[in-house]
C-alpha atoms as a PDB file:
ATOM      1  CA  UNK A   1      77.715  89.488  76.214  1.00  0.00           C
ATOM      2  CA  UNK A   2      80.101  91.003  79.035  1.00  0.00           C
ATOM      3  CA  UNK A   3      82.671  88.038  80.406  1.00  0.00           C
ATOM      4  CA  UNK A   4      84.729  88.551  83.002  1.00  0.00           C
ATOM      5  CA  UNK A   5      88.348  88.502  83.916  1.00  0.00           C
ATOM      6  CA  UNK A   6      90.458  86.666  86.332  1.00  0.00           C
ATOM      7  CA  UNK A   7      94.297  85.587  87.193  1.00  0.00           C
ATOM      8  CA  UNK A   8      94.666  81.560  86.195  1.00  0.00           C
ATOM      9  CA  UNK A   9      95.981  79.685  89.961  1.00  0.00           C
ATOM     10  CA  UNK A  10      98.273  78.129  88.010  1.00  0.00           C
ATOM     11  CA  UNK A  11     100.437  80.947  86.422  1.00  0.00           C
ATOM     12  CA  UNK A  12      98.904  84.631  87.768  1.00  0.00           C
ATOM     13  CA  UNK A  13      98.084  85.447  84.056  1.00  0.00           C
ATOM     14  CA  UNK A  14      95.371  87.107  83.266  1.00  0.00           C
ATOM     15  CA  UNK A  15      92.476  85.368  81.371  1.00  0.00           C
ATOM     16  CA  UNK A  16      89.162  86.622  80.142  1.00  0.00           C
ATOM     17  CA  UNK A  17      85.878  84.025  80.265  1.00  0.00           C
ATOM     18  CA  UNK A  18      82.999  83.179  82.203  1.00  0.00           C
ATOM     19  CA  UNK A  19      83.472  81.916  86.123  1.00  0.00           C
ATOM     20  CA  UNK A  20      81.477  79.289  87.489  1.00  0.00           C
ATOM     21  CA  UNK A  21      82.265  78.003  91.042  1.00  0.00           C
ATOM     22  CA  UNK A  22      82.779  74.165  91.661  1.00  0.00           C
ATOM     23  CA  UNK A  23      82.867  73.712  95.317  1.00  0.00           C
ATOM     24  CA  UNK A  24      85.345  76.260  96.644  1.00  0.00           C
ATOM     25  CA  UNK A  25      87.472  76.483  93.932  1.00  0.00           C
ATOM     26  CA  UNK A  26      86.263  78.941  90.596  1.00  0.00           C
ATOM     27  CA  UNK A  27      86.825  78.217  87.050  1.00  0.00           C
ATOM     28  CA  UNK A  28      87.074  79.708  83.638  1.00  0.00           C
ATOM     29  CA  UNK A  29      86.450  78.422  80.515  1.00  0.00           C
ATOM     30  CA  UNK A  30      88.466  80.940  78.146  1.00  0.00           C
ATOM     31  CA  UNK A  31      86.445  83.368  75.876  1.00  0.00           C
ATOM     32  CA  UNK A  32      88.355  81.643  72.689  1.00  0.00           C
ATOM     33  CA  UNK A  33      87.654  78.356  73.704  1.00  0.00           C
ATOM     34  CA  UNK A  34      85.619  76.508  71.467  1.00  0.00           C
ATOM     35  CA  UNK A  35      82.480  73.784  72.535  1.00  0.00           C
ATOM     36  CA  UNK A  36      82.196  71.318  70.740  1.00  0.00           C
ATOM     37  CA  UNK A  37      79.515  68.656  71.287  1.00  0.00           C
ATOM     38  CA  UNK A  38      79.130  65.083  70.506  1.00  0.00           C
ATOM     39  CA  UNK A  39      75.114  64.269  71.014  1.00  0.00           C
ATOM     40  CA  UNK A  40      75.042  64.592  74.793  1.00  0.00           C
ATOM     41  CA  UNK A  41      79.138  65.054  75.937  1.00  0.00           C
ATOM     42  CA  UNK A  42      80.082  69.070  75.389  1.00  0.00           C
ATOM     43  CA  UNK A  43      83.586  69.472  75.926  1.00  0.00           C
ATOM     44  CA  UNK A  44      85.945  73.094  76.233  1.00  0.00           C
ATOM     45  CA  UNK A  45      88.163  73.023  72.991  1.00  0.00           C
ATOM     46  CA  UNK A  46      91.219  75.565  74.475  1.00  0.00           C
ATOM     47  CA  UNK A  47      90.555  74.946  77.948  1.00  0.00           C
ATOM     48  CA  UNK A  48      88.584  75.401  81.252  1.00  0.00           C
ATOM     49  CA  UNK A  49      91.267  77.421  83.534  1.00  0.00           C
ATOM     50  CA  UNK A  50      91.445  77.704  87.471  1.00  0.00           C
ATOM     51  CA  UNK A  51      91.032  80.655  88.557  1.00  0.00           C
ATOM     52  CA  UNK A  52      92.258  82.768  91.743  1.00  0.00           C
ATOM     53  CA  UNK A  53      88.369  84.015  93.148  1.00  0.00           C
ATOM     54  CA  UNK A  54      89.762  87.464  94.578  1.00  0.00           C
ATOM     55  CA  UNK A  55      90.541  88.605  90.766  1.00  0.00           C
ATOM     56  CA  UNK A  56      87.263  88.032  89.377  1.00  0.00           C
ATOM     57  CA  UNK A  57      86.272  90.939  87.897  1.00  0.00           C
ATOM     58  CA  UNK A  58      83.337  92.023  85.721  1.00  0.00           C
ATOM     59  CA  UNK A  59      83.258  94.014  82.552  1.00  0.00           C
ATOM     60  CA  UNK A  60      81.523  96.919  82.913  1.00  0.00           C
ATOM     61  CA  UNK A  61      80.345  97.246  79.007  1.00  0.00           C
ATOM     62  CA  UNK A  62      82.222 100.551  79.119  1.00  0.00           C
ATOM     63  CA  UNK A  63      85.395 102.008  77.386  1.00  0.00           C
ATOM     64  CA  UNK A  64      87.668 104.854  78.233  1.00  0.00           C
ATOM     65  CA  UNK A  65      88.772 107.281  75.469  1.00  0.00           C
ATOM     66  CA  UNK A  66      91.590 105.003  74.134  1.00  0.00           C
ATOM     67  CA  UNK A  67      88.877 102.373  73.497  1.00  0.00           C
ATOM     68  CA  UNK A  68      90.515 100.511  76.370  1.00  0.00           C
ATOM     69  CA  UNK A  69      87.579  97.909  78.194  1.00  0.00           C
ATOM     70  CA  UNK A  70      86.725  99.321  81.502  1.00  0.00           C
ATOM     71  CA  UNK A  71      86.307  96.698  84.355  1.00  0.00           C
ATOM     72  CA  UNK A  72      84.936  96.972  88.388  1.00  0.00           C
ATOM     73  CA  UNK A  73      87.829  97.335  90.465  1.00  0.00           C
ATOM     74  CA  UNK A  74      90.371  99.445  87.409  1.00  0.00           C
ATOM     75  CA  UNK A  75      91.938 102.262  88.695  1.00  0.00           C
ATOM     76  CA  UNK A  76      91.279 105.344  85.932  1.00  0.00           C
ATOM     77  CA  UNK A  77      92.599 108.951  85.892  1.00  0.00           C
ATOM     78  CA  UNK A  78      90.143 111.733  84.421  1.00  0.00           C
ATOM     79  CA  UNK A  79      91.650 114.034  82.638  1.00  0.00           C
ATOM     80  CA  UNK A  80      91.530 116.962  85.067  1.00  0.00           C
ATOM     81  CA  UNK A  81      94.186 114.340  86.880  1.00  0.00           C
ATOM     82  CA  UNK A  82      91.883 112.846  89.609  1.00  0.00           C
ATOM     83  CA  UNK A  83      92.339 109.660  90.071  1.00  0.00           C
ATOM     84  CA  UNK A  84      90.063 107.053  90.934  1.00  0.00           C
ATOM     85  CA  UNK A  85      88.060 103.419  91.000  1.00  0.00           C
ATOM     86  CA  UNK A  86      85.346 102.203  89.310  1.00  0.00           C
ATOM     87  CA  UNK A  87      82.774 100.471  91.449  1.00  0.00           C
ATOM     88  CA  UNK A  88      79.204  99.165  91.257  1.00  0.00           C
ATOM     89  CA  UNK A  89      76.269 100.787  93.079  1.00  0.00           C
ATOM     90  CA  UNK A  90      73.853  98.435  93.651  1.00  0.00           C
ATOM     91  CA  UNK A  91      71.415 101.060  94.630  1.00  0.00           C
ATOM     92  CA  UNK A  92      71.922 102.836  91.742  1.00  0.00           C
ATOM     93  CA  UNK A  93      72.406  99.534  89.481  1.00  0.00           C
ATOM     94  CA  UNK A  94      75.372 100.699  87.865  1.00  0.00           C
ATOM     95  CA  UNK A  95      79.017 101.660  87.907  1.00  0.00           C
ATOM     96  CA  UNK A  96      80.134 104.586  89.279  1.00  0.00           C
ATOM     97  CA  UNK A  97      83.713 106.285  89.604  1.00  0.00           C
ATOM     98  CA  UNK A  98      84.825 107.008  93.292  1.00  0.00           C
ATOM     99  CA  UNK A  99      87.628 109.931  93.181  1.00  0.00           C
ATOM    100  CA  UNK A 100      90.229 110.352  95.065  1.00  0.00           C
ATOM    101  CA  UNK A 101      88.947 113.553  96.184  1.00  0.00           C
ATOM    102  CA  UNK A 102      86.138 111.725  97.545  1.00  0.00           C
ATOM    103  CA  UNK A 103      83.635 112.758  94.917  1.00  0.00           C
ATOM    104  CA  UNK A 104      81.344 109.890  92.915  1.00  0.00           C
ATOM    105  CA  UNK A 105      80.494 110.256  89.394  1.00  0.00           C
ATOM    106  CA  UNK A 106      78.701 107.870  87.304  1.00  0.00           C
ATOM    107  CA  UNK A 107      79.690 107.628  83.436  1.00  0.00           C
ATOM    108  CA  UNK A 108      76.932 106.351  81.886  1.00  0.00           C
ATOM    109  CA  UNK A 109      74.549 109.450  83.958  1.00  0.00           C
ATOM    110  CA  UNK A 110      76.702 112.325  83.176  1.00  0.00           C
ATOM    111  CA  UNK A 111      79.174 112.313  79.945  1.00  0.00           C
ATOM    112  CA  UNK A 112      78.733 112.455  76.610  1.00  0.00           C
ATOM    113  CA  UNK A 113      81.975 111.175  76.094  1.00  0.00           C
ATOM    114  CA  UNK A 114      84.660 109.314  78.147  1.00  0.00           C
ATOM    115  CA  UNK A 115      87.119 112.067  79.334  1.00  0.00           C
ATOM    116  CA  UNK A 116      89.015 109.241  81.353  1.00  0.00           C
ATOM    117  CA  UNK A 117      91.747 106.202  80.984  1.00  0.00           C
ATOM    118  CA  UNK A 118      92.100 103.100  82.677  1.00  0.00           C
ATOM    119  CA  UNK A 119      95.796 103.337  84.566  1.00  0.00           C
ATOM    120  CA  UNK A 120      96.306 100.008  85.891  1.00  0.00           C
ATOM    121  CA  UNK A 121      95.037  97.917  82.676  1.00  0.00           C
ATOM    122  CA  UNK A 122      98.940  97.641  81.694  1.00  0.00           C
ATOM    123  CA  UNK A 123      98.768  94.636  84.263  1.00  0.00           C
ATOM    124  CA  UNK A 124      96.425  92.567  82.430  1.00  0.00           C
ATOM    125  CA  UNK A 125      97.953  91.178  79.061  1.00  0.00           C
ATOM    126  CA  UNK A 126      95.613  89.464  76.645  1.00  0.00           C
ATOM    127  CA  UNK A 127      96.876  85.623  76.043  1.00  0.00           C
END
């Protein structure tokens, strides 16, 4: 199952989980959080974390050639040296890289292999 990713309100770290909105304000219970249930009372073993809603951002299911997860909104530079962002098409139903040069490619269309790397992942730190 994809999760997503998203900075905690509380600290700006980066934390990986499911969202679900409460009101106006977005949660996250964290991917290594454990459920445990007592007949009808579940409760988040590890925590349920507020999150800031602009971060949210899906995993795409893809990797780049370091084996680095690939999420909507990472920056990535090919390895001709473009640079660029991945993005969803929802006309197309799926991501698509949108280079600097202006050009669009799509990964999963095109490539046999990943001949890119996420740039901008060194800003999210697993916890």
């Amino acid at each position: 199952m994809l999760i997503s990713r998203a900075k905690q309100k509380s600290n700006g770290k980066w934390v990986k989980g499911w969202p679900f909105k409460i009101g106006e304000k977005v949660y996250m219970p964290r991917s290594d959080a454990k459920v445990e249930t007592d007949l009808n009372d579940y409760s988040w073993v590890g925590g349920i974390v507020e999150v800031i809603p602009d971060t949210v951002s899906m995993q795409t299911g893809i990797q780049d050639k370091n084996k680095v997860d690939v999420y909507l909104g990472d920056s990535v530079m090919h390895d001709d040296g473009y640079v660029g962002v991945v993005k969803w098409s929802s006309k197309k139903a799926c991501v698509y890289f949108e280079w600097d040069d202006g050009q669009k490619s799509y990964p999963l269309e095109y490539y046999d292999y990943q001949d890119f790397v996420v740039i901008d992942d060194s800003q999210f730190l697993e916890e």
